[in-house]
PDB file of N, CA and C in Angstrom:
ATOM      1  N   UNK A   1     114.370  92.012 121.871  1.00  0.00           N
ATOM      2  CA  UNK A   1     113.529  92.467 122.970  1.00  0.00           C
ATOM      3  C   UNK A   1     113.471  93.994 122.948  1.00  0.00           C
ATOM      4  N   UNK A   2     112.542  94.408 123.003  1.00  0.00           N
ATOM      5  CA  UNK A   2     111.981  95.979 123.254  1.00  0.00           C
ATOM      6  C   UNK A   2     112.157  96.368 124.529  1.00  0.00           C
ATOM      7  N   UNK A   3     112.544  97.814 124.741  1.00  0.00           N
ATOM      8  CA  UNK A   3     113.354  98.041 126.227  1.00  0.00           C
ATOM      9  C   UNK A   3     112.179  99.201 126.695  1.00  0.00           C
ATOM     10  N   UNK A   4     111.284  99.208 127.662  1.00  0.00           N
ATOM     11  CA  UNK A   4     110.247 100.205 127.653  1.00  0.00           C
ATOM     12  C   UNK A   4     110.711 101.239 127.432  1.00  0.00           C
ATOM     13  N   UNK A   5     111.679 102.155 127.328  1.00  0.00           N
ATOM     14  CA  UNK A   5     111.999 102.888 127.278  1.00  0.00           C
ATOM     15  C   UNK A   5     112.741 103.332 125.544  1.00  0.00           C
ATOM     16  N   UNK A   6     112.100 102.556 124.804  1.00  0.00           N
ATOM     17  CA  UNK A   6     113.199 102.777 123.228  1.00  0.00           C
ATOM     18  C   UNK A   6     111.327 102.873 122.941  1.00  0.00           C
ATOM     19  N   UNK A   7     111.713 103.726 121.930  1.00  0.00           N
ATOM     20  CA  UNK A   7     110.220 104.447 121.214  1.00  0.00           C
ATOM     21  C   UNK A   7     110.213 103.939 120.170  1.00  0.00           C
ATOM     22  N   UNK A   8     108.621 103.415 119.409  1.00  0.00           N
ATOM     23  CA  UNK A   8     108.644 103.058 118.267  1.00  0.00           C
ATOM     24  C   UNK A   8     109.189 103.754 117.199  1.00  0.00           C
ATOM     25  N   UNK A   9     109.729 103.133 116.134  1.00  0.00           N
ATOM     26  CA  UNK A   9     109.849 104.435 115.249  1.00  0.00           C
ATOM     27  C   UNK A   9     109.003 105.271 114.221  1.00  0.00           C
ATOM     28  N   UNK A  10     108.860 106.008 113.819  1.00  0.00           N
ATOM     29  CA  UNK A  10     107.918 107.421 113.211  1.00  0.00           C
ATOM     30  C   UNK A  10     107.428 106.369 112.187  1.00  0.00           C
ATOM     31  N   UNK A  11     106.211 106.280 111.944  1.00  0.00           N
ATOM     32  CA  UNK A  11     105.498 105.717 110.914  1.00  0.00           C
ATOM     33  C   UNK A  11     105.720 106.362 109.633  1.00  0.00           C
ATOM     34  N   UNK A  12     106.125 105.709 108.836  1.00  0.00           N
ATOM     35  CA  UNK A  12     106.801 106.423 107.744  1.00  0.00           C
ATOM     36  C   UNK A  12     105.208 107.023 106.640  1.00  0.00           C
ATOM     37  N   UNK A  13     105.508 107.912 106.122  1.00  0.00           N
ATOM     38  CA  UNK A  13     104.833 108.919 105.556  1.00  0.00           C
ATOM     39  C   UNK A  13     105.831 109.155 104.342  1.00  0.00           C
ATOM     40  N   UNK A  14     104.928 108.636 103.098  1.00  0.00           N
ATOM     41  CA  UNK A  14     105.399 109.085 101.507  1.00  0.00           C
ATOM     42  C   UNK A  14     104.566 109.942 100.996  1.00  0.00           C
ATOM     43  N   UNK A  15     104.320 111.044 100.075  1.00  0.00           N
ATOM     44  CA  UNK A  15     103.549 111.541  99.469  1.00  0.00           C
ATOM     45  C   UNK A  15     104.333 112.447  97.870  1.00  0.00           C
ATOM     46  N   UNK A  16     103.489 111.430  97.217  1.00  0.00           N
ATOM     47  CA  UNK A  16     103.916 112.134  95.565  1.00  0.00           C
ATOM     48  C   UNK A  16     103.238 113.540  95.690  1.00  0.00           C
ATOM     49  N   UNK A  17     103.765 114.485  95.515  1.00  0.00           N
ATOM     50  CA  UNK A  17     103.318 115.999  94.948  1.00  0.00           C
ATOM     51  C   UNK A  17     104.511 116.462  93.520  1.00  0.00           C
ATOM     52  N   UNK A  18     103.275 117.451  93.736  1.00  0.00           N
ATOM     53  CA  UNK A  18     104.007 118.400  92.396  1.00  0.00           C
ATOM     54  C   UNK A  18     104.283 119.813  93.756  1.00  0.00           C
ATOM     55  N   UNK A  19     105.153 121.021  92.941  1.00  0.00           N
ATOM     56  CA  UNK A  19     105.408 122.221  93.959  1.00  0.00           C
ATOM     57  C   UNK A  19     104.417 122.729  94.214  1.00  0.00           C
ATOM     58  N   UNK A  20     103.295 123.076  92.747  1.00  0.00           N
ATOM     59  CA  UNK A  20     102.357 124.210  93.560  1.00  0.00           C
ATOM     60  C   UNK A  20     100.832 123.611  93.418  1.00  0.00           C
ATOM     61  N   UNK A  21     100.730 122.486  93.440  1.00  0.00           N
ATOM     62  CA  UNK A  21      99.417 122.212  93.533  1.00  0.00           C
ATOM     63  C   UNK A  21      98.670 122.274  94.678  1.00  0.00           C
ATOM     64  N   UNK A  22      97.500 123.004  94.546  1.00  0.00           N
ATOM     65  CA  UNK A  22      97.187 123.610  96.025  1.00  0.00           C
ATOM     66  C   UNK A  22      96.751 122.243  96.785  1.00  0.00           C
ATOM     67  N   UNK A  23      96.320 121.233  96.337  1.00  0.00           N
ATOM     68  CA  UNK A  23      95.942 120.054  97.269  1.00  0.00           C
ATOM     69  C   UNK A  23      97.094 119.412  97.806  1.00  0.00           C
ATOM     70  N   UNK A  24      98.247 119.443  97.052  1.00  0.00           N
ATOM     71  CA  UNK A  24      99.584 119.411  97.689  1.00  0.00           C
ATOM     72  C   UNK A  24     100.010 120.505  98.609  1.00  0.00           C
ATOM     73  N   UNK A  25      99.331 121.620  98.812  1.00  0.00           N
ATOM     74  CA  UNK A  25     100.221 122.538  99.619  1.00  0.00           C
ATOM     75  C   UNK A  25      99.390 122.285 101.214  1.00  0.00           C
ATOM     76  N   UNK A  26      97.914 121.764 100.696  1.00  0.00           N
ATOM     77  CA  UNK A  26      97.074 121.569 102.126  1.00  0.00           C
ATOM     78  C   UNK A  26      97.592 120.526 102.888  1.00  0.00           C
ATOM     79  N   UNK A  27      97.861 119.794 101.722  1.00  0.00           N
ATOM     80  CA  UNK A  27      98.022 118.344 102.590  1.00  0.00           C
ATOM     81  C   UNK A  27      99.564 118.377 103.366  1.00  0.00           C
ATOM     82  N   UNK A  28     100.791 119.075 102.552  1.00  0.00           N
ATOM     83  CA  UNK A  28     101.431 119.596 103.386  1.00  0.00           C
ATOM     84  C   UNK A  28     101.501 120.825 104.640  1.00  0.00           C
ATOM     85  N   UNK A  29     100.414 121.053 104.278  1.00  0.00           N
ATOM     86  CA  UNK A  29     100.145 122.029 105.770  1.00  0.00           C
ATOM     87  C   UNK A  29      99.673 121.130 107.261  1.00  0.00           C
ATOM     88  N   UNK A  30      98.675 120.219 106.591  1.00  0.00           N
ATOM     89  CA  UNK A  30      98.297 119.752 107.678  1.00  0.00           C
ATOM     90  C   UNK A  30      99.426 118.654 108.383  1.00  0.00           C
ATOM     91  N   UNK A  31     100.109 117.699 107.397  1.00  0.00           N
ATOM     92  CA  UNK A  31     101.088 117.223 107.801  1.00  0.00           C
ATOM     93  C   UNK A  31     102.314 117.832 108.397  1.00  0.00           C
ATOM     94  N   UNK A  32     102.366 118.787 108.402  1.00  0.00           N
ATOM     95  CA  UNK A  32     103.458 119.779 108.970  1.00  0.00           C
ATOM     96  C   UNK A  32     102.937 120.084 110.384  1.00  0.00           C
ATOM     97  N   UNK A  33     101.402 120.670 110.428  1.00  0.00           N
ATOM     98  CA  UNK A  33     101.085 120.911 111.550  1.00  0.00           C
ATOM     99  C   UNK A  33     100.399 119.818 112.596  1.00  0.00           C
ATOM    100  N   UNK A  34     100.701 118.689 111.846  1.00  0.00           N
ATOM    101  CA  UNK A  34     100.586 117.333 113.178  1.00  0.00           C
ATOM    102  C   UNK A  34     102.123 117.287 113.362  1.00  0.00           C
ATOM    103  N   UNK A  35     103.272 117.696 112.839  1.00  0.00           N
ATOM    104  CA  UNK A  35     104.791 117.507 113.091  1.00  0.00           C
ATOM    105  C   UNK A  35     104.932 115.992 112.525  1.00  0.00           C
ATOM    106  N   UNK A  36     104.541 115.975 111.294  1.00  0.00           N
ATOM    107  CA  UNK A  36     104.626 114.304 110.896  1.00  0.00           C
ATOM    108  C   UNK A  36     105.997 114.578 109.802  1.00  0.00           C
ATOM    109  N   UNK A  37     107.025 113.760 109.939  1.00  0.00           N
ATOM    110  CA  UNK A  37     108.064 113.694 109.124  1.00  0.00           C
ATOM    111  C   UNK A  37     107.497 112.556 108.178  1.00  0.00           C
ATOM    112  N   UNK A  38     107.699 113.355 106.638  1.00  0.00           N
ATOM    113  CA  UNK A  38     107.332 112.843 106.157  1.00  0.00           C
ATOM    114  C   UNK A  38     108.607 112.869 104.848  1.00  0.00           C
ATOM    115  N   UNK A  39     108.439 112.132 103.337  1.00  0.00           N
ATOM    116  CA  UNK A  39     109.062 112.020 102.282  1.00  0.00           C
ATOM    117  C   UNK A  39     108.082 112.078 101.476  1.00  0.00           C
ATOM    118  N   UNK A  40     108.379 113.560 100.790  1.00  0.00           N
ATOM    119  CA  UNK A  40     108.317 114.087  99.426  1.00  0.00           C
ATOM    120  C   UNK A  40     108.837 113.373  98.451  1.00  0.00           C
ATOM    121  N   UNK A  41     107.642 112.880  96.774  1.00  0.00           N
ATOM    122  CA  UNK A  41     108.322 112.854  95.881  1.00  0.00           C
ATOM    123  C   UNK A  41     108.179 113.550  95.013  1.00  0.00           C
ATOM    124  N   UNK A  42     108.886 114.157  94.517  1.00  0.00           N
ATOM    125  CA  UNK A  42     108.639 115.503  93.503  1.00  0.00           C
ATOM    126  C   UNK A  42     108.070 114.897  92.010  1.00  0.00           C
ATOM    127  N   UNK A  43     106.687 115.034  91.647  1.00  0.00           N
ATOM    128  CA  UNK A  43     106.712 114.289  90.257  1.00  0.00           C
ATOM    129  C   UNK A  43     106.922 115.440  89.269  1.00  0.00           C
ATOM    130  N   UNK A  44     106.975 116.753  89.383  1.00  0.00           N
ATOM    131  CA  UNK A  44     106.927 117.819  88.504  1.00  0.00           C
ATOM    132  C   UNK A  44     108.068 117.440  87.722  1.00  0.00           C
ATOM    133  N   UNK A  45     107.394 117.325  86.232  1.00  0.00           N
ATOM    134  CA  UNK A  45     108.219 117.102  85.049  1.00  0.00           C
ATOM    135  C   UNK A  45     109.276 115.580  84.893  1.00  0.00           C
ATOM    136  N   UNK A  46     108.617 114.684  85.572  1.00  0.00           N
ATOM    137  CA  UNK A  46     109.475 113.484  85.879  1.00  0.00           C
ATOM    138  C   UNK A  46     107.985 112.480  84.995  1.00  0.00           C
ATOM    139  N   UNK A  47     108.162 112.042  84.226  1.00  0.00           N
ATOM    140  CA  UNK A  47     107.180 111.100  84.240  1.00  0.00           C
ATOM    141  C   UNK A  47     107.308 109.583  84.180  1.00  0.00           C
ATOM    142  N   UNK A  48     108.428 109.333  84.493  1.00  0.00           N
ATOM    143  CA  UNK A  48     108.537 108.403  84.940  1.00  0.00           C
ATOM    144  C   UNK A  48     108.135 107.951  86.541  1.00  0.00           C
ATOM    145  N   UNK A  49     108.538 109.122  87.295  1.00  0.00           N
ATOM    146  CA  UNK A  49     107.756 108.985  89.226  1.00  0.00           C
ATOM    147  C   UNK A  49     106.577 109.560  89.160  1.00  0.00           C
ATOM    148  N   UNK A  50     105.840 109.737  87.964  1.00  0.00           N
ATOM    149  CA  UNK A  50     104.061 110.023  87.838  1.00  0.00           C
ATOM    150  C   UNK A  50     103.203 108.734  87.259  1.00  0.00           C
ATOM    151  N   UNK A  51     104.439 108.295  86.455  1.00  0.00           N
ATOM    152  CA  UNK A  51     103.708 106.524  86.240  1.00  0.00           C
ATOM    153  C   UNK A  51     104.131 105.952  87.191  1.00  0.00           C
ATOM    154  N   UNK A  52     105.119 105.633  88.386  1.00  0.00           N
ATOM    155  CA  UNK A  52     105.485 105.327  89.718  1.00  0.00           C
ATOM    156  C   UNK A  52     104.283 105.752  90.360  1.00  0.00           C
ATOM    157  N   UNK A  53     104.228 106.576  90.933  1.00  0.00           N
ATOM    158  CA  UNK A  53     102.828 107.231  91.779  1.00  0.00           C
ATOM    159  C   UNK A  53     101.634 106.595  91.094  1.00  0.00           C
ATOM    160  N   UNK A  54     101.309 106.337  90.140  1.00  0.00           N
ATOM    161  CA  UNK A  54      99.993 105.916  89.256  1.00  0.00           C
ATOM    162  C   UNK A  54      99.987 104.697  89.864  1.00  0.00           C
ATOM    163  N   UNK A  55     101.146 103.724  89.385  1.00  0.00           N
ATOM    164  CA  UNK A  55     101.327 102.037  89.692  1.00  0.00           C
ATOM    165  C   UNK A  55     101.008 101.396  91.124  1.00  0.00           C
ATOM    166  N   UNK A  56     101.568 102.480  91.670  1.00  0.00           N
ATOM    167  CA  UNK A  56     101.707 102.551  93.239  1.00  0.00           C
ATOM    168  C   UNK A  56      99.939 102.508  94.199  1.00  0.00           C
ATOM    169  N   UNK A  57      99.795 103.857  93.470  1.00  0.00           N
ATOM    170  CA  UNK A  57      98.053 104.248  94.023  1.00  0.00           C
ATOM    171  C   UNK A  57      96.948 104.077  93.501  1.00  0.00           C
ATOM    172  N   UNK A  58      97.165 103.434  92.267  1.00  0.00           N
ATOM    173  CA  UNK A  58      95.712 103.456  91.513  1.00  0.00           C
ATOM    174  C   UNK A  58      95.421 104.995  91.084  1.00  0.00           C
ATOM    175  N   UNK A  59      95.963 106.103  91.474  1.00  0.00           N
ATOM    176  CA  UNK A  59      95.903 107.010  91.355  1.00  0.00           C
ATOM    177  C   UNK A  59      96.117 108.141  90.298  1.00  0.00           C
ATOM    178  N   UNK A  60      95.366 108.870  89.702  1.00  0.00           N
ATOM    179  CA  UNK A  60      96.436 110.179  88.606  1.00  0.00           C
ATOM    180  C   UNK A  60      96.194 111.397  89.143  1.00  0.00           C
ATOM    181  N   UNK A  61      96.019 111.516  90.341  1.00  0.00           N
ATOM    182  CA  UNK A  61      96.344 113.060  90.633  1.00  0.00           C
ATOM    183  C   UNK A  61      96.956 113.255  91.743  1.00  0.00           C
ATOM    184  N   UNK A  62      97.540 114.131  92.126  1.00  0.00           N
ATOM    185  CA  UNK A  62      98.632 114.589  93.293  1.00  0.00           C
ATOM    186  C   UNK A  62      97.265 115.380  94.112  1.00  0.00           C
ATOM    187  N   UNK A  63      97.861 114.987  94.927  1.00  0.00           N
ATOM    188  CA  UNK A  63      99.001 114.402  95.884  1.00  0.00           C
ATOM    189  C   UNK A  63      98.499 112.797  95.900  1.00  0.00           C
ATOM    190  N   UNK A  64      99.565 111.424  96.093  1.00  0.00           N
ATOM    191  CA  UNK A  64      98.868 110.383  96.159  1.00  0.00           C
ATOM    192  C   UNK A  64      99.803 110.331  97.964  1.00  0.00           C
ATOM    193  N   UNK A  65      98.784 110.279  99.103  1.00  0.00           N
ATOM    194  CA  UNK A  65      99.481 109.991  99.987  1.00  0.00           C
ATOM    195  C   UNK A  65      99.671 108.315 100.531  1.00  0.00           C
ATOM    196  N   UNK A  66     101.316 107.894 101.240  1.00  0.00           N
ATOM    197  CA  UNK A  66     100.959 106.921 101.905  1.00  0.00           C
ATOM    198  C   UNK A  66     101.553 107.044 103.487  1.00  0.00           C
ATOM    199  N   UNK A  67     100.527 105.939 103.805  1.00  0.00           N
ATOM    200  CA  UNK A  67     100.761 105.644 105.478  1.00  0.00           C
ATOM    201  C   UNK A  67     101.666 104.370 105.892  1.00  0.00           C
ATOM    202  N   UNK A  68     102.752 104.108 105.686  1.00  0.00           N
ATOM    203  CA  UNK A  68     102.850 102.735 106.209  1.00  0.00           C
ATOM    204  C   UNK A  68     103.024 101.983 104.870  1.00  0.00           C
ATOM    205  N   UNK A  69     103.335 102.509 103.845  1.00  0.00           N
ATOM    206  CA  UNK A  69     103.053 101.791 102.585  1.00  0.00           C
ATOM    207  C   UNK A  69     101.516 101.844 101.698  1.00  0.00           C
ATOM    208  N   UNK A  70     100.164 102.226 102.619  1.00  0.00           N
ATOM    209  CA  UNK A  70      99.293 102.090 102.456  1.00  0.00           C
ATOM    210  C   UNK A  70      98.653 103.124 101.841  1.00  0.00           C
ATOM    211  N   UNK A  71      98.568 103.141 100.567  1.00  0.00           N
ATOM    212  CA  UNK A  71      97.254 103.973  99.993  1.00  0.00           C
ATOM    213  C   UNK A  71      96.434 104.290 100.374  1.00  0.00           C
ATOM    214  N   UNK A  72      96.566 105.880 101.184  1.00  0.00           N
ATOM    215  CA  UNK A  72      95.395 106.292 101.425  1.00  0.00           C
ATOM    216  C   UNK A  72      94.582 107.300 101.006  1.00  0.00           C
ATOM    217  N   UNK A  73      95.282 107.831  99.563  1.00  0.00           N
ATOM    218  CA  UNK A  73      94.106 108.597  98.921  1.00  0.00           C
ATOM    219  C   UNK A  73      95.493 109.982  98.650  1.00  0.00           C
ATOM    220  N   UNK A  74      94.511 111.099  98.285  1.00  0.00           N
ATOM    221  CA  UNK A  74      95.017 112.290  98.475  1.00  0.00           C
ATOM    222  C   UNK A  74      94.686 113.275  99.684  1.00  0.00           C
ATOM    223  N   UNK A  75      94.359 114.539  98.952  1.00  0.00           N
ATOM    224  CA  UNK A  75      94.174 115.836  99.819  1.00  0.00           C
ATOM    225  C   UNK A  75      93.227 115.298 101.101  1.00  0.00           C
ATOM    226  N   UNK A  76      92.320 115.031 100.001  1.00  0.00           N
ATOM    227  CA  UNK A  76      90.548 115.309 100.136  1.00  0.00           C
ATOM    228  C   UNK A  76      90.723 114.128 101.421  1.00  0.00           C
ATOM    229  N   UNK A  77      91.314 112.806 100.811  1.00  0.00           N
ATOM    230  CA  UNK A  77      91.067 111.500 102.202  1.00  0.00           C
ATOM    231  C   UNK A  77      91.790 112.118 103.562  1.00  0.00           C
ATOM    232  N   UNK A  78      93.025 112.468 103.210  1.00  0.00           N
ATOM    233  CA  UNK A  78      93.778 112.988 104.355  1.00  0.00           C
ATOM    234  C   UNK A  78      92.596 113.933 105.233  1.00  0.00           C
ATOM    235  N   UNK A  79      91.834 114.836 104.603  1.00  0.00           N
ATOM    236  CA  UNK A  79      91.848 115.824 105.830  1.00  0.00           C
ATOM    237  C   UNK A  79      90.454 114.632 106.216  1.00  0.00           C
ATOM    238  N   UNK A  80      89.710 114.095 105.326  1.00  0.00           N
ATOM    239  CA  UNK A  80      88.285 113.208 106.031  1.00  0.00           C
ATOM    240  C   UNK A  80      89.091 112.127 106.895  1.00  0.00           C
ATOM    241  N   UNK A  81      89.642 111.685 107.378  1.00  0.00           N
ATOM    242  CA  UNK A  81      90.679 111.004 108.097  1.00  0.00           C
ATOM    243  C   UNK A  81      91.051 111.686 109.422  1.00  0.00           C
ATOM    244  N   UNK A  82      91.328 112.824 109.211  1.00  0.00           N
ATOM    245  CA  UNK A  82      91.874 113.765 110.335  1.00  0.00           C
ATOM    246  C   UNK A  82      90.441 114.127 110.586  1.00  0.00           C
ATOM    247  N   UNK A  83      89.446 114.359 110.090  1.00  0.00           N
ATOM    248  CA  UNK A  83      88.215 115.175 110.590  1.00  0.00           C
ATOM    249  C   UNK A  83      87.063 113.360 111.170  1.00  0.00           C
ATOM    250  N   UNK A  84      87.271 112.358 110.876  1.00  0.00           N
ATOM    251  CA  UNK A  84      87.155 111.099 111.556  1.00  0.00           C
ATOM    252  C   UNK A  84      88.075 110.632 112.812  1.00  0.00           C
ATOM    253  N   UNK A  85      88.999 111.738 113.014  1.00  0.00           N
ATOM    254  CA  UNK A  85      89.900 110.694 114.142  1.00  0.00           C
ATOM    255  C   UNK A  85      90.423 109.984 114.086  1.00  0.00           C
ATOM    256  N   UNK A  86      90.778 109.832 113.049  1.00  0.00           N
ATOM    257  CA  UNK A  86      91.037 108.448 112.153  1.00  0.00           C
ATOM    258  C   UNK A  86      93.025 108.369 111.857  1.00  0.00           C
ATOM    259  N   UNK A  87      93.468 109.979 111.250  1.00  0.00           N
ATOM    260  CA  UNK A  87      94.531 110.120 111.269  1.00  0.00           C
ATOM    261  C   UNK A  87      95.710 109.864 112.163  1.00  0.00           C
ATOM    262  N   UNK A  88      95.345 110.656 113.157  1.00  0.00           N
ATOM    263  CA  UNK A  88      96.375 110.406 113.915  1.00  0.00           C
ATOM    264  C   UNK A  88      96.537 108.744 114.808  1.00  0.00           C
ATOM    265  N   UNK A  89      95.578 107.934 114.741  1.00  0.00           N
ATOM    266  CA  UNK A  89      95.806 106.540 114.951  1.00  0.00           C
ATOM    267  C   UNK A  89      96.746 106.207 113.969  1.00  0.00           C
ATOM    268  N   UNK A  90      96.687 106.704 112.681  1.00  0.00           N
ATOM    269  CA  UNK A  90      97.353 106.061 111.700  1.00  0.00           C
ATOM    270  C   UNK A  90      98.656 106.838 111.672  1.00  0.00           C
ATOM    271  N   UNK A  91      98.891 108.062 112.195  1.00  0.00           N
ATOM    272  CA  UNK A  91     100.182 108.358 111.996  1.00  0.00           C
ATOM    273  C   UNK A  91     101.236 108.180 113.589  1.00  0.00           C
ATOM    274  N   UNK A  92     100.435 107.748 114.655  1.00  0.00           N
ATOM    275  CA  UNK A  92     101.224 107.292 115.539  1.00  0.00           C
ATOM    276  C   UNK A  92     100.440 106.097 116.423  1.00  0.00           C
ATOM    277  N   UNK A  93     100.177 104.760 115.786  1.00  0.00           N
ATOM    278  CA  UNK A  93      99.264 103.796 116.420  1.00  0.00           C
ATOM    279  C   UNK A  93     100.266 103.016 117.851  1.00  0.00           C
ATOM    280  N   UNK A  94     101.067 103.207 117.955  1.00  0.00           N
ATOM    281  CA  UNK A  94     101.780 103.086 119.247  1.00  0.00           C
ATOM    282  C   UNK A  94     101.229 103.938 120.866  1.00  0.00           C
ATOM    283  N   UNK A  95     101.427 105.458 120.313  1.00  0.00           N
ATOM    284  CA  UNK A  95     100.924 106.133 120.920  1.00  0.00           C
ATOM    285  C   UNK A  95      99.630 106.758 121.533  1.00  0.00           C
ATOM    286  N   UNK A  96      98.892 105.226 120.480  1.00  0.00           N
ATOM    287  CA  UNK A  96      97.464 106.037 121.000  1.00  0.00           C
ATOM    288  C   UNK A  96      96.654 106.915 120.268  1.00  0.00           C
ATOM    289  N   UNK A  97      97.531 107.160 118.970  1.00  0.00           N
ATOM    290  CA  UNK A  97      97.454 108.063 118.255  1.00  0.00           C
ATOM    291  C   UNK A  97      96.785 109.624 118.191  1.00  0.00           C
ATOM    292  N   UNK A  98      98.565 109.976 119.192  1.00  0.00           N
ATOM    293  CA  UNK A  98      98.139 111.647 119.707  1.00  0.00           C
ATOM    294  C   UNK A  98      99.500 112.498 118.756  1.00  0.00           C
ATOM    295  N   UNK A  99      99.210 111.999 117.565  1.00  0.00           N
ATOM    296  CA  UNK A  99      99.805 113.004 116.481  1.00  0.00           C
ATOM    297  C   UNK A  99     101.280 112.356 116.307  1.00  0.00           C
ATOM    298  N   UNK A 100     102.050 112.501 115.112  1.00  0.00           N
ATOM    299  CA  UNK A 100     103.413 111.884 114.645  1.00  0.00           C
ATOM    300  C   UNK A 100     104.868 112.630 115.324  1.00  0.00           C
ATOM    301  N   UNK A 101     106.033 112.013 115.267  1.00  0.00           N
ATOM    302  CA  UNK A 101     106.825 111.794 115.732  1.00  0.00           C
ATOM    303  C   UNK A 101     107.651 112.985 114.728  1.00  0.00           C
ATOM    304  N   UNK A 102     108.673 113.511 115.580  1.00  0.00           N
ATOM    305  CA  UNK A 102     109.667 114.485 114.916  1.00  0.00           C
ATOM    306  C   UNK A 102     110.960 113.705 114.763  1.00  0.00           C
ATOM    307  N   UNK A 103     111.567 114.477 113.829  1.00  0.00           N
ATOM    308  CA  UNK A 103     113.215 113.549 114.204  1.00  0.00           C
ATOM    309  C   UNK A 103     114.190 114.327 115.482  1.00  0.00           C
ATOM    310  N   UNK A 104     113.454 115.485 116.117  1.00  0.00           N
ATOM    311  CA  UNK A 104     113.870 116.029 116.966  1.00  0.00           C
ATOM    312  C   UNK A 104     113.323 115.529 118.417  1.00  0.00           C
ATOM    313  N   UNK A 105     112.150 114.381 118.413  1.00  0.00           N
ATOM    314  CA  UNK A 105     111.911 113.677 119.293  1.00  0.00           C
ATOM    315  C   UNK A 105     112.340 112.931 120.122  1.00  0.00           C
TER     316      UNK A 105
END
């Protein structure tokens, strides 16, 4: 039983990047500035977690982000998502989706 008062927990957020790829640095900007805790996977020089990220997303370029497990693209989907209204349902659908959860929450 759920106690009204116990909060869902933070919709989990994965995203394969490399350090300096600038579509990785946006997409961590914007995820930073909704306060979304998220998990980094570093593929720089690993190619084994770049064929991981590939298998995973259908994907070969960084950033491959997910929501929930869910493939939702990179840079480019993230911000058309956030510029649809679309994001923040998906990063806090409990709430109504008025932006993600901190671990300082």
């Amino acid at each position: 039983m759920r106690l009204p008062f116990m909060r869902k927990p933070q919709t989990e957020v994965v995203m394969y990047a490399t350090r300096f790829c600038g579509y990785c640095v946006r997409a961590r900007r914007l995820l930073e500035q909704k306060k979304v805790q998220y998990q980094e996977i570093r593929v720089d020089n690993d190619p084994g977690l770049w064929r991981e990220m590939e298998e995973k997303s259908g994907g070969r370029t960084v950033p491959q982000i997910f929501i929930d497990g869910v493939a939702i693209g990179g840079c480019t989907e993230l911000y058309a998502l956030d510029a649809a209204g679309e994001l923040d349902k998906l990063l806090n659908p409990a709430a109504g989706g008025h932006g993600g959860q901190t671990a300082g929450d």
